[in-house]
PDB file of N, CA and C in Angstrom:
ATOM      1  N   UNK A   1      24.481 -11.971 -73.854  1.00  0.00           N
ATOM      2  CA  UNK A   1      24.161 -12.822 -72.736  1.00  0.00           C
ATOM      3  C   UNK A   1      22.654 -12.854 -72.559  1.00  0.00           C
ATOM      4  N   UNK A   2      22.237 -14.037 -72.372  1.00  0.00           N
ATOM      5  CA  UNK A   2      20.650 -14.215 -72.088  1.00  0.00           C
ATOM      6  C   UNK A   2      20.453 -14.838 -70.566  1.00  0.00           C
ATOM      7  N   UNK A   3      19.655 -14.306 -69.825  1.00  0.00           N
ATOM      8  CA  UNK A   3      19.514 -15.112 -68.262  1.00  0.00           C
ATOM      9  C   UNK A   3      18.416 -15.618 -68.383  1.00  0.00           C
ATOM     10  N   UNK A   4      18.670 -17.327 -68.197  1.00  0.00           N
ATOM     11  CA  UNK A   4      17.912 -18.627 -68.794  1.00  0.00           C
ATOM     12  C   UNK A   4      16.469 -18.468 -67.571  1.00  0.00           C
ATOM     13  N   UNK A   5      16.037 -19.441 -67.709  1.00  0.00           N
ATOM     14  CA  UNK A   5      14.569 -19.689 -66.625  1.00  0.00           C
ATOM     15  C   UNK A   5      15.051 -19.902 -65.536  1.00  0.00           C
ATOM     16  N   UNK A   6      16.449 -20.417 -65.214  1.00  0.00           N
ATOM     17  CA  UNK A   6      16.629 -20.899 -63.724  1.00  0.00           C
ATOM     18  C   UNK A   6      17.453 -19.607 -63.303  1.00  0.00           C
ATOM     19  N   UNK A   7      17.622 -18.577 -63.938  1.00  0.00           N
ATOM     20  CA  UNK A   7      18.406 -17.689 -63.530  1.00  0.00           C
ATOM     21  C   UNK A   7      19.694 -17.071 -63.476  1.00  0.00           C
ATOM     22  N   UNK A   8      20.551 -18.491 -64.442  1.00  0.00           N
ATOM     23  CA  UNK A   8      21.801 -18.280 -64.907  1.00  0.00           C
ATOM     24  C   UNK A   8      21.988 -17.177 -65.998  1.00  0.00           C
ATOM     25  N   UNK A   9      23.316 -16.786 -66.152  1.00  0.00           N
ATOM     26  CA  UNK A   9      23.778 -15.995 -67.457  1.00  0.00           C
ATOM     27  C   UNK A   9      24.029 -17.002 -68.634  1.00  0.00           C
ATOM     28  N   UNK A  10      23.312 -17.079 -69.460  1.00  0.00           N
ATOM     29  CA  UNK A  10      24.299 -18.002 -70.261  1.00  0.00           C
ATOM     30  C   UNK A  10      24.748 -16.876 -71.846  1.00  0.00           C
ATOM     31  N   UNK A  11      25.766 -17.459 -72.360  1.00  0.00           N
ATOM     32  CA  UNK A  11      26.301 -16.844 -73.499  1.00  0.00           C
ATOM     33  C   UNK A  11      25.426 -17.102 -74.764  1.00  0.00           C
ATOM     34  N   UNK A  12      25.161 -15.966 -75.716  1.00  0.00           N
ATOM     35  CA  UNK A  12      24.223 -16.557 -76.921  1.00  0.00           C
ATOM     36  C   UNK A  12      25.341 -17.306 -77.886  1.00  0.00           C
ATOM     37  N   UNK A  13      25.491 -18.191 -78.598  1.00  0.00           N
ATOM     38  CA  UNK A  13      26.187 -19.085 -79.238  1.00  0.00           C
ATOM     39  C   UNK A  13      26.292 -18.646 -80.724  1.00  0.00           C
ATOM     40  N   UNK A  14      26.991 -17.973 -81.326  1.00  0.00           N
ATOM     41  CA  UNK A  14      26.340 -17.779 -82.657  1.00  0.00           C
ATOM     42  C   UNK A  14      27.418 -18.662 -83.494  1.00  0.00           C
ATOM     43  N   UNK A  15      27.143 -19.436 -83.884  1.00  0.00           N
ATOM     44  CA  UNK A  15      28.144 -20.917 -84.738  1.00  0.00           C
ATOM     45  C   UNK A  15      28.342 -19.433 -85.805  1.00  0.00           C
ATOM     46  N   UNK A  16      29.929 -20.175 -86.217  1.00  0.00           N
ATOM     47  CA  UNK A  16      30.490 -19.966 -87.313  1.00  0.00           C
ATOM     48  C   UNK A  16      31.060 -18.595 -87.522  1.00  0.00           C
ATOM     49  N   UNK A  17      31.613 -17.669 -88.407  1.00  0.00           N
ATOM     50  CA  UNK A  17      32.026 -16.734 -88.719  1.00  0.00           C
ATOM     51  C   UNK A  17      30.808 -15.970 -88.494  1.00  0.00           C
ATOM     52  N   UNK A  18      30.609 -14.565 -88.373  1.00  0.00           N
ATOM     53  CA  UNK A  18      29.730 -13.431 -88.194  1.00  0.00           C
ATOM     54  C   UNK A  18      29.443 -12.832 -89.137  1.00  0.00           C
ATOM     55  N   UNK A  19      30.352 -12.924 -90.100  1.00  0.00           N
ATOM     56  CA  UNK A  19      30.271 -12.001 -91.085  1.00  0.00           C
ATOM     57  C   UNK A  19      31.165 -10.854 -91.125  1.00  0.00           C
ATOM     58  N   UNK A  20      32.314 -10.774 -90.287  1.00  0.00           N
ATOM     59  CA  UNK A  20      33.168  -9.414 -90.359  1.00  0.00           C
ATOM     60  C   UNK A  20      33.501  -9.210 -91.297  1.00  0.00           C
ATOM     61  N   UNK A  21      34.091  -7.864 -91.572  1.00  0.00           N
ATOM     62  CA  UNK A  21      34.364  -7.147 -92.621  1.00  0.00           C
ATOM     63  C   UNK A  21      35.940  -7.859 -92.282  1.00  0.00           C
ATOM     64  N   UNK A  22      36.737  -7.364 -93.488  1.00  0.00           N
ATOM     65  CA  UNK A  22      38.088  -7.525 -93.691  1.00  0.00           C
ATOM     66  C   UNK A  22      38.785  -6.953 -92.739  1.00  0.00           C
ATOM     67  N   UNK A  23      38.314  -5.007 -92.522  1.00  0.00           N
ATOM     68  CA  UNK A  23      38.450  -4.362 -91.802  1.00  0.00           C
ATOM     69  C   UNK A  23      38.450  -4.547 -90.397  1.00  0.00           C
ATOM     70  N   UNK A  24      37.124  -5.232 -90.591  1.00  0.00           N
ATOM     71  CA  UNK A  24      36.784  -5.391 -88.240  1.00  0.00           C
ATOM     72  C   UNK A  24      37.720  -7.085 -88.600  1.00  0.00           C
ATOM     73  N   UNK A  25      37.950  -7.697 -89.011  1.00  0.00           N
ATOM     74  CA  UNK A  25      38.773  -9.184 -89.234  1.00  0.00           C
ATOM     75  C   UNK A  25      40.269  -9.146 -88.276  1.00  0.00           C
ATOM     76  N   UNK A  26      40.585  -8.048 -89.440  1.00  0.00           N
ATOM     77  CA  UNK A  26      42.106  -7.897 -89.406  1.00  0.00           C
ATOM     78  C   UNK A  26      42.054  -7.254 -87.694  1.00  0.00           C
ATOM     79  N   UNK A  27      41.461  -6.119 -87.434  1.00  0.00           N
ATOM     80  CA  UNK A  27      41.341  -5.300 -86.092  1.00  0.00           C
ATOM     81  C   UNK A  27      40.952  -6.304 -85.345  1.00  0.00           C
ATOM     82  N   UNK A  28      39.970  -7.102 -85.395  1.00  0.00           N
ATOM     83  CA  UNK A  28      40.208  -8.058 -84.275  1.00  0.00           C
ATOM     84  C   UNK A  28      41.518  -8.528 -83.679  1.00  0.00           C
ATOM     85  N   UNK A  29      41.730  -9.142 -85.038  1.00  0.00           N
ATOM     86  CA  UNK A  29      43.263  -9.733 -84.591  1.00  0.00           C
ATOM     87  C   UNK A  29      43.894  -9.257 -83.997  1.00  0.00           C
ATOM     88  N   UNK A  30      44.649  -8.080 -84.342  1.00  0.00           N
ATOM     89  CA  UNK A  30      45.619  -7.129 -83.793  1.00  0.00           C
ATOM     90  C   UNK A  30      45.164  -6.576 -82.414  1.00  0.00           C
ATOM     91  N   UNK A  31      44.048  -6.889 -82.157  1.00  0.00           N
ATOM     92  CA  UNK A  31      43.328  -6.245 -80.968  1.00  0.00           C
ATOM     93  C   UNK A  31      44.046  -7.447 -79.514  1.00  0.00           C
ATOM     94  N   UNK A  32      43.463  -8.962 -80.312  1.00  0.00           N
ATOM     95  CA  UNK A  32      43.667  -9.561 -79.853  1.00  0.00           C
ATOM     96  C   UNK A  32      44.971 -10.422 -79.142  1.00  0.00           C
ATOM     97  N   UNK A  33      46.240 -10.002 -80.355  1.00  0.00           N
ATOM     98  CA  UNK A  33      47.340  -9.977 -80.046  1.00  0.00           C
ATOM     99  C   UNK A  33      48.226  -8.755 -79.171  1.00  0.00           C
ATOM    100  N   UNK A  34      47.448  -7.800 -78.617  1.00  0.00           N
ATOM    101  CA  UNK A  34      47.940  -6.600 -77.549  1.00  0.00           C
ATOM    102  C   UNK A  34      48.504  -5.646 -78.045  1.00  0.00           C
ATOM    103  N   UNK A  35      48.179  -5.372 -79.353  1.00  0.00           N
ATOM    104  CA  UNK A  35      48.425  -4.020 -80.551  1.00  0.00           C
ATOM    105  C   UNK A  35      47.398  -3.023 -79.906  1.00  0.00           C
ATOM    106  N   UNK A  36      48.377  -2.077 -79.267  1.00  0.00           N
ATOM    107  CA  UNK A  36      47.153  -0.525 -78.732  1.00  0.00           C
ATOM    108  C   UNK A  36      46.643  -0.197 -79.630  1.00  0.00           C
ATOM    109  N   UNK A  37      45.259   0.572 -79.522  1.00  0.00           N
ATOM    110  CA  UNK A  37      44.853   1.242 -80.231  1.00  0.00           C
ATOM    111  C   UNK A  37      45.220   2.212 -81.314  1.00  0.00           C
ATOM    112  N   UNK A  38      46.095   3.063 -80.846  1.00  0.00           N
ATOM    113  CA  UNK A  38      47.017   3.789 -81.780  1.00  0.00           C
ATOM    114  C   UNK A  38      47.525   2.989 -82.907  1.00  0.00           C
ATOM    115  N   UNK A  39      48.633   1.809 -82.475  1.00  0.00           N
ATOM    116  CA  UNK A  39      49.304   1.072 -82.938  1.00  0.00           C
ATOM    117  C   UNK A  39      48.220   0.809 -84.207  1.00  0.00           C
ATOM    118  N   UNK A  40      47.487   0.158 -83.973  1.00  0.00           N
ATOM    119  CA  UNK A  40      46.421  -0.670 -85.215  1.00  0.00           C
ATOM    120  C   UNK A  40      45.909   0.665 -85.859  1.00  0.00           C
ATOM    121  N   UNK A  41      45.741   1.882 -85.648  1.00  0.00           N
ATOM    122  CA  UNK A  41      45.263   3.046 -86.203  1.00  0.00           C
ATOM    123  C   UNK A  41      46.242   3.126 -87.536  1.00  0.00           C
ATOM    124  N   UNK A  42      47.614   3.720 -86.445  1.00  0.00           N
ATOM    125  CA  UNK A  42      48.653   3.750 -87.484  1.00  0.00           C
ATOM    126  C   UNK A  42      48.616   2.361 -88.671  1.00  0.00           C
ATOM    127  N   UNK A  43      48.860   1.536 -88.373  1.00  0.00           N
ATOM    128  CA  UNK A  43      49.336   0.041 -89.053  1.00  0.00           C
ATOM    129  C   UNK A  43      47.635   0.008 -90.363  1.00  0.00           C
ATOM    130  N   UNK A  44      46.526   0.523 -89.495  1.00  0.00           N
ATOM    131  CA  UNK A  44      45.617   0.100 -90.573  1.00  0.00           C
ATOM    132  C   UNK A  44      44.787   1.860 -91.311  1.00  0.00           C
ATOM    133  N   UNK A  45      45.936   2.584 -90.948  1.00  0.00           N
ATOM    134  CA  UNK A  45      45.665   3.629 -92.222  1.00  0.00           C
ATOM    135  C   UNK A  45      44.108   4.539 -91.182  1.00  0.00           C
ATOM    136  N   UNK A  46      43.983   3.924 -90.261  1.00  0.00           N
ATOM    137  CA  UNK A  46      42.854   4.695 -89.576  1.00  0.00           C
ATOM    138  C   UNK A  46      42.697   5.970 -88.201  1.00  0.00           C
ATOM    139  N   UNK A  47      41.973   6.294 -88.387  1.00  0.00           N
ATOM    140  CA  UNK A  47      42.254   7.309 -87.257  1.00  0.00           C
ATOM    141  C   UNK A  47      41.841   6.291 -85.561  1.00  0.00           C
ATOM    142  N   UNK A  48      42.455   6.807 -84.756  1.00  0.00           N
ATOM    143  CA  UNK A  48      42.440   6.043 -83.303  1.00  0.00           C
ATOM    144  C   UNK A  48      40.787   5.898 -82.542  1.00  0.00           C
ATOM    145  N   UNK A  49      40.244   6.873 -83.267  1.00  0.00           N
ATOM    146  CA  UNK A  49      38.422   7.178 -83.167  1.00  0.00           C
ATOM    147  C   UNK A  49      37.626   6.064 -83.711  1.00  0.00           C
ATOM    148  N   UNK A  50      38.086   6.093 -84.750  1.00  0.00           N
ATOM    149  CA  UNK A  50      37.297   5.033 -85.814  1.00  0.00           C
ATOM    150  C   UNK A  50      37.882   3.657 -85.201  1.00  0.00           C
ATOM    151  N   UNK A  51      38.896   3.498 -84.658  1.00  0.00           N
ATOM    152  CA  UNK A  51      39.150   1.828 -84.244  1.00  0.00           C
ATOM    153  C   UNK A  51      38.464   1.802 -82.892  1.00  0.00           C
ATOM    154  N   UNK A  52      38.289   2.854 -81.656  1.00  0.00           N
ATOM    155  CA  UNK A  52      37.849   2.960 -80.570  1.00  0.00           C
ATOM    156  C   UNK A  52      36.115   2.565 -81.284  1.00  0.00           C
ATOM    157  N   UNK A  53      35.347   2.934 -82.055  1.00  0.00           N
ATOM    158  CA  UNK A  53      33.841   3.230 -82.609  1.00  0.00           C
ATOM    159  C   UNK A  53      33.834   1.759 -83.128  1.00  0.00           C
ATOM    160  N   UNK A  54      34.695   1.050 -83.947  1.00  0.00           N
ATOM    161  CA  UNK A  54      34.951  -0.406 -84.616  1.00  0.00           C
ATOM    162  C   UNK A  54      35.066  -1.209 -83.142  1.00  0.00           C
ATOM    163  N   UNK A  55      35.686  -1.242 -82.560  1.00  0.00           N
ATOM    164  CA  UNK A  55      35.941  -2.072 -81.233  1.00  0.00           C
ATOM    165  C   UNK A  55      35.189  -1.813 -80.429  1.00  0.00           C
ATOM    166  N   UNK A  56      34.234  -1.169 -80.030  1.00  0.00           N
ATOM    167  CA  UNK A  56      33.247  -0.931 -79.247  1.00  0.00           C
ATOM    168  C   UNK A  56      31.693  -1.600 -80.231  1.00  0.00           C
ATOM    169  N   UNK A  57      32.027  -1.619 -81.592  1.00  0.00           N
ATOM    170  CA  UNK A  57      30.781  -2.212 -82.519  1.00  0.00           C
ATOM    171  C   UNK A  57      30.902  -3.708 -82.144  1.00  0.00           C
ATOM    172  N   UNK A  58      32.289  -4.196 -82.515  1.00  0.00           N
ATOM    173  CA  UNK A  58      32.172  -5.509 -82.112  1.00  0.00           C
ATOM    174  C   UNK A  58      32.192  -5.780 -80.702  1.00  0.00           C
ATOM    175  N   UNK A  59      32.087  -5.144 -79.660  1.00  0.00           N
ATOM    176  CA  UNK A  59      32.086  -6.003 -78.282  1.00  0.00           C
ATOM    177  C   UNK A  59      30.378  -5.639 -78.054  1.00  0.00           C
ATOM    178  N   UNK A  60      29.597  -4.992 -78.626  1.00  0.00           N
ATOM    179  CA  UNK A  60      27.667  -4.956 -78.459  1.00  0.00           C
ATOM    180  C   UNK A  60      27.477  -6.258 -79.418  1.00  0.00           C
ATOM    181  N   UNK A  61      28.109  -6.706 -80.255  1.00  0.00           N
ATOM    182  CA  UNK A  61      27.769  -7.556 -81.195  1.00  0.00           C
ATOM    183  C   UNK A  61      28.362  -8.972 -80.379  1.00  0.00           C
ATOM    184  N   UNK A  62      28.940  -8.980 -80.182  1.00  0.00           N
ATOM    185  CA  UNK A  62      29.361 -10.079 -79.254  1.00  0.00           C
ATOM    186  C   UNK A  62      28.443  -9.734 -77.680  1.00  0.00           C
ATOM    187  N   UNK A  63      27.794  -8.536 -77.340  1.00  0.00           N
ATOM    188  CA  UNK A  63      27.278  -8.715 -76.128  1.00  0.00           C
ATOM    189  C   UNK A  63      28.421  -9.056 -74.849  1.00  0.00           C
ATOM    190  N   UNK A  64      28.999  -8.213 -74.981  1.00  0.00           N
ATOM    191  CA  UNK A  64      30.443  -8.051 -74.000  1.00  0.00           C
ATOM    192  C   UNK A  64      30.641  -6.832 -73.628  1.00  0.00           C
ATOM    193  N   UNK A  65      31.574  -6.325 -72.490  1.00  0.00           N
ATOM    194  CA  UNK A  65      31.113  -4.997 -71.595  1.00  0.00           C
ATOM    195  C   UNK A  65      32.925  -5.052 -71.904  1.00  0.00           C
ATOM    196  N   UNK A  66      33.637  -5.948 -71.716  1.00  0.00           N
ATOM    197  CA  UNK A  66      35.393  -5.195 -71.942  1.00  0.00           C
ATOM    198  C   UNK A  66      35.790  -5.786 -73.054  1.00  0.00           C
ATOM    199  N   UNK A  67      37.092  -5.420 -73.407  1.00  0.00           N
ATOM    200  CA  UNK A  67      38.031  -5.920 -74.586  1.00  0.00           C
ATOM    201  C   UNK A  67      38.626  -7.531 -74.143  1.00  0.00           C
ATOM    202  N   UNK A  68      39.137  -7.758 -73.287  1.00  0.00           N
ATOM    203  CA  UNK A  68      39.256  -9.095 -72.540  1.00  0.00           C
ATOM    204  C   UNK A  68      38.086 -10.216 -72.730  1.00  0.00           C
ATOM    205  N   UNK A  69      36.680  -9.739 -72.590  1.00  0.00           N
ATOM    206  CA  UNK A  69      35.786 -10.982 -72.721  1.00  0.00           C
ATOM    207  C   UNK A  69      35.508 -10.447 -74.424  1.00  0.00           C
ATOM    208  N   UNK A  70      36.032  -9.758 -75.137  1.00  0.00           N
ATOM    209  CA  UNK A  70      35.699  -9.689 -76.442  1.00  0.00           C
ATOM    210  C   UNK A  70      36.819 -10.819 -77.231  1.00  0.00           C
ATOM    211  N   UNK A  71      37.772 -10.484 -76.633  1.00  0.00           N
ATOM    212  CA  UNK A  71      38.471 -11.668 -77.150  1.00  0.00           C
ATOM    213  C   UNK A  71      38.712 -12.832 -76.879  1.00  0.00           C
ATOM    214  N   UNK A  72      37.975 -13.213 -75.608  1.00  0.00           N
ATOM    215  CA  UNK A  72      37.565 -14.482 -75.232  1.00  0.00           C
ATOM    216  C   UNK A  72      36.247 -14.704 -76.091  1.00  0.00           C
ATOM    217  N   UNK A  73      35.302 -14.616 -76.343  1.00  0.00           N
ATOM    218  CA  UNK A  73      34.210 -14.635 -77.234  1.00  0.00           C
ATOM    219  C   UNK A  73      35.069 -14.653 -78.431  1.00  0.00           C
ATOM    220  N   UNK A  74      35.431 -14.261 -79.251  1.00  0.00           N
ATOM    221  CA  UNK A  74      35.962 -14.037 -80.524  1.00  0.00           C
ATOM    222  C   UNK A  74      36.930 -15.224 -80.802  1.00  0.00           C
ATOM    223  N   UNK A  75      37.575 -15.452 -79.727  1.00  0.00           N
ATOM    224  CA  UNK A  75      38.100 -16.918 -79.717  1.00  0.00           C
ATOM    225  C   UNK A  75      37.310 -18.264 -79.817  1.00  0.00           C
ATOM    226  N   UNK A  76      36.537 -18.072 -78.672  1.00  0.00           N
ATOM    227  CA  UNK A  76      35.405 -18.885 -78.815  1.00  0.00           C
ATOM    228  C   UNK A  76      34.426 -19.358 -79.677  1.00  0.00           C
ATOM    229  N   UNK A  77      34.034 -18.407 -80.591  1.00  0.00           N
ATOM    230  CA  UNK A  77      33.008 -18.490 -81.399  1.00  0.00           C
ATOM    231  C   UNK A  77      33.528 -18.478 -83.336  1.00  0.00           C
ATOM    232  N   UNK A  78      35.202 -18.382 -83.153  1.00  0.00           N
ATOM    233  CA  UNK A  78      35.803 -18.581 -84.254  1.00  0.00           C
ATOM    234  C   UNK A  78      35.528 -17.692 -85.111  1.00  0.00           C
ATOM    235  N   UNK A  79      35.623 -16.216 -84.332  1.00  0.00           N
ATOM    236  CA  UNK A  79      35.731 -15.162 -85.627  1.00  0.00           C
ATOM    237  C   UNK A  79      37.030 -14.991 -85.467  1.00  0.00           C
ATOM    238  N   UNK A  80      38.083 -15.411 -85.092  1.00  0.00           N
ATOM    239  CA  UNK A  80      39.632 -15.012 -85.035  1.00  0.00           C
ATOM    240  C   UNK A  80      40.028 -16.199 -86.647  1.00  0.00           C
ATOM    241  N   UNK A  81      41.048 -15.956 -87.581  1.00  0.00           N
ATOM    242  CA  UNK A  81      41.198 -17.226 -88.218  1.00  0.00           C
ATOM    243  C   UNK A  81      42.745 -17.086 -88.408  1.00  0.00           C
ATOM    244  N   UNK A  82      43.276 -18.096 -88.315  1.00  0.00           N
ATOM    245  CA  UNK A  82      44.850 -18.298 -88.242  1.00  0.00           C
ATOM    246  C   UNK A  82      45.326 -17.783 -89.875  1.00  0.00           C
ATOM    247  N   UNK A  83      46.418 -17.062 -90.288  1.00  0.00           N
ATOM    248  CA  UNK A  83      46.777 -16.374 -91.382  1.00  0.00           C
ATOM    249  C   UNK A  83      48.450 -17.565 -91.629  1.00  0.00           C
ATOM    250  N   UNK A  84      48.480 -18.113 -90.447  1.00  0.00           N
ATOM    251  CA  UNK A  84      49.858 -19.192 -90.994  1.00  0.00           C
ATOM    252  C   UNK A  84      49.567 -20.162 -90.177  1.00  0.00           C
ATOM    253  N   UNK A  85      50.071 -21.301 -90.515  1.00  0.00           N
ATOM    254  CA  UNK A  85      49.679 -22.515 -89.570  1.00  0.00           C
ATOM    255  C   UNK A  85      50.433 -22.418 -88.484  1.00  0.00           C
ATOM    256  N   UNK A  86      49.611 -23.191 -87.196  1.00  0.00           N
ATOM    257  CA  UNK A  86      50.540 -23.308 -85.937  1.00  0.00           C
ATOM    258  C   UNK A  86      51.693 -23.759 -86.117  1.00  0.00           C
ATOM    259  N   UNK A  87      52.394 -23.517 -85.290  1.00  0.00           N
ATOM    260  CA  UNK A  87      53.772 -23.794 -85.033  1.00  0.00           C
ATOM    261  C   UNK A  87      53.681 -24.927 -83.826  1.00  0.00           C
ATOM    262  N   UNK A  88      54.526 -26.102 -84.070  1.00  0.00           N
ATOM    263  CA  UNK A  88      54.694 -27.337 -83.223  1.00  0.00           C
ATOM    264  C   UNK A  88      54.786 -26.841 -81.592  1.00  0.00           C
ATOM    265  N   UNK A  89      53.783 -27.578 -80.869  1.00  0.00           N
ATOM    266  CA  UNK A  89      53.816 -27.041 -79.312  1.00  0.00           C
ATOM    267  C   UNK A  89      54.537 -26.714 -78.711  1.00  0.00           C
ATOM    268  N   UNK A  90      55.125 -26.265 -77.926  1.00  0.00           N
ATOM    269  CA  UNK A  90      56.714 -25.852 -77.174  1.00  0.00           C
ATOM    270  C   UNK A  90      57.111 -27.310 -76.901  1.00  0.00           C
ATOM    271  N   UNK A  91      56.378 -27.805 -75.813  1.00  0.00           N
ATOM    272  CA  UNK A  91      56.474 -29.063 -75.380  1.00  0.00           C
ATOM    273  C   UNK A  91      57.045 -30.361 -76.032  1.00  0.00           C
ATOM    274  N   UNK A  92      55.967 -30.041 -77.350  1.00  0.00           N
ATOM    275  CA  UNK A  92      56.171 -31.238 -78.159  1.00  0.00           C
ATOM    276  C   UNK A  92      58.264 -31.183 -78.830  1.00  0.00           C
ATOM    277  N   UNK A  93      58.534 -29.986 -78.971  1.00  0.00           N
ATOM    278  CA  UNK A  93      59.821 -29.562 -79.493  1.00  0.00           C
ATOM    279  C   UNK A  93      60.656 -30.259 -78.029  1.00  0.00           C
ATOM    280  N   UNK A  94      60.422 -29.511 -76.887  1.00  0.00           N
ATOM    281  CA  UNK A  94      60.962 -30.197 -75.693  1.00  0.00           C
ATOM    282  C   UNK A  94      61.188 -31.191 -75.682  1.00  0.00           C
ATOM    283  N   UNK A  95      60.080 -32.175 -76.166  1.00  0.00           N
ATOM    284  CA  UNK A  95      60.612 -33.927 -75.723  1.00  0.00           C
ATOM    285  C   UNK A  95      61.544 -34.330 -77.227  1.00  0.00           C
ATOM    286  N   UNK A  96      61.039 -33.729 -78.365  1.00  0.00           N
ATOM    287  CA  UNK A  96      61.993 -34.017 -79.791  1.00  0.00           C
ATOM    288  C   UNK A  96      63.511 -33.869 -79.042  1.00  0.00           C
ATOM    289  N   UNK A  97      63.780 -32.925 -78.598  1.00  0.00           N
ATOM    290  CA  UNK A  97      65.046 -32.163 -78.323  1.00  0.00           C
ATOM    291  C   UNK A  97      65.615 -32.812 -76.975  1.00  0.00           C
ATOM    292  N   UNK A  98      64.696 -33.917 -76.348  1.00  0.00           N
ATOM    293  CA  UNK A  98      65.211 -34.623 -74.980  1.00  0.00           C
ATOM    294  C   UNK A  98      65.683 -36.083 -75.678  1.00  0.00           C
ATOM    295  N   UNK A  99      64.714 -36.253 -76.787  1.00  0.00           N
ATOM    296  CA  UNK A  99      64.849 -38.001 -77.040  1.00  0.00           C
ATOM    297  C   UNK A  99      66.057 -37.901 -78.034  1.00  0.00           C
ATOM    298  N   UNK A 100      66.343 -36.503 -78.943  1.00  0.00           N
ATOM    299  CA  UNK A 100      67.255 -36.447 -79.663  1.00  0.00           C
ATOM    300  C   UNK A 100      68.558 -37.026 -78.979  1.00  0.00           C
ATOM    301  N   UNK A 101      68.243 -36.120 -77.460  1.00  0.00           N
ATOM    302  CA  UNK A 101      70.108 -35.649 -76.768  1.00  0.00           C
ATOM    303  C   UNK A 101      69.902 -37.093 -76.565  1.00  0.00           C
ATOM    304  N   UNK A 102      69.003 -38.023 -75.613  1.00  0.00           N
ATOM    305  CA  UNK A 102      69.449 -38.984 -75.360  1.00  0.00           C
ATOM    306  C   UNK A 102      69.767 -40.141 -76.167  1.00  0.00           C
ATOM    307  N   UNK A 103      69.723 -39.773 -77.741  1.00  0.00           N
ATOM    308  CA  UNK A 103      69.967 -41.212 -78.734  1.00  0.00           C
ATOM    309  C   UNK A 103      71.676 -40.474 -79.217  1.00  0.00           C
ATOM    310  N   UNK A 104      72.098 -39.103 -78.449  1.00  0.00           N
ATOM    311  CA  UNK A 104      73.362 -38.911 -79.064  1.00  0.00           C
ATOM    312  C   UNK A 104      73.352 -37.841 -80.331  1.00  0.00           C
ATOM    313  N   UNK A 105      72.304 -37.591 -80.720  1.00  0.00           N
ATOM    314  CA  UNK A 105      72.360 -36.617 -81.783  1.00  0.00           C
ATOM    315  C   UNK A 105      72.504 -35.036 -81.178  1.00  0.00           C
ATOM    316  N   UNK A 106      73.842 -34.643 -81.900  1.00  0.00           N
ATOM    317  CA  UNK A 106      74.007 -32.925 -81.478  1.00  0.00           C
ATOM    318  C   UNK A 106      72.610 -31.758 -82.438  1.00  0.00           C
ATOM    319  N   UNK A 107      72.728 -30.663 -81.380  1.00  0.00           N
ATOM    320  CA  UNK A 107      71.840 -29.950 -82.056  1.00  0.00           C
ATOM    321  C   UNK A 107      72.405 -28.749 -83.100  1.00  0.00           C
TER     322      UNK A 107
END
């Protein structure tokens, strides 16, 4: 965070990927999807220290004080990257599945 001339906070912008490792990549993710600490320790072969020391590297690097605005930043700035394509909106399935019933087609 930088506080501009008029006195605001504003966020520093850094376009594009950061450069993470495979390692801090994957831990993001899992961070970001509500995998405890432990959990991602176990799952990535690491001790619970070393992911607490990794997750505390990336939230100074992002310039963030909790895990919550780390993964709002990380969202934001597109170091998260999708590993399967989205899946069709809920919504969008909702109206498929309304216009279906009403032309008569069973599900």
């Amino acid at each position: 965070m930088n506080l501009s001339e008029s006195g605001n906070l504003t966020l520093d912008d850094i376009s594009g990927h950061p450069g993470l490792s495979p390692t801090d990549s994957k831990m993001l993710s899992l961070l970001v999807a509500g995998v405890t600490d432990k959990a991602i320790a176990s799952q990535m072969n690491l001790s619970r220290r070393n992911v607490q020391r990794r997750i505390r590297s990336l939230m100074e690097r992002a310039g963030v004080g909790t895990r919550m605005q780390l993964a709002w930043q990380a969202a934001r700035r597109g170091w998260l990257r999708r590993e399967t394509p989205p899946e069709e909106p809920f919504s969008a399935r909702l109206t498929s599945s309304a216009s279906s019933a009403r032309s008569g087609e069973s599900f």
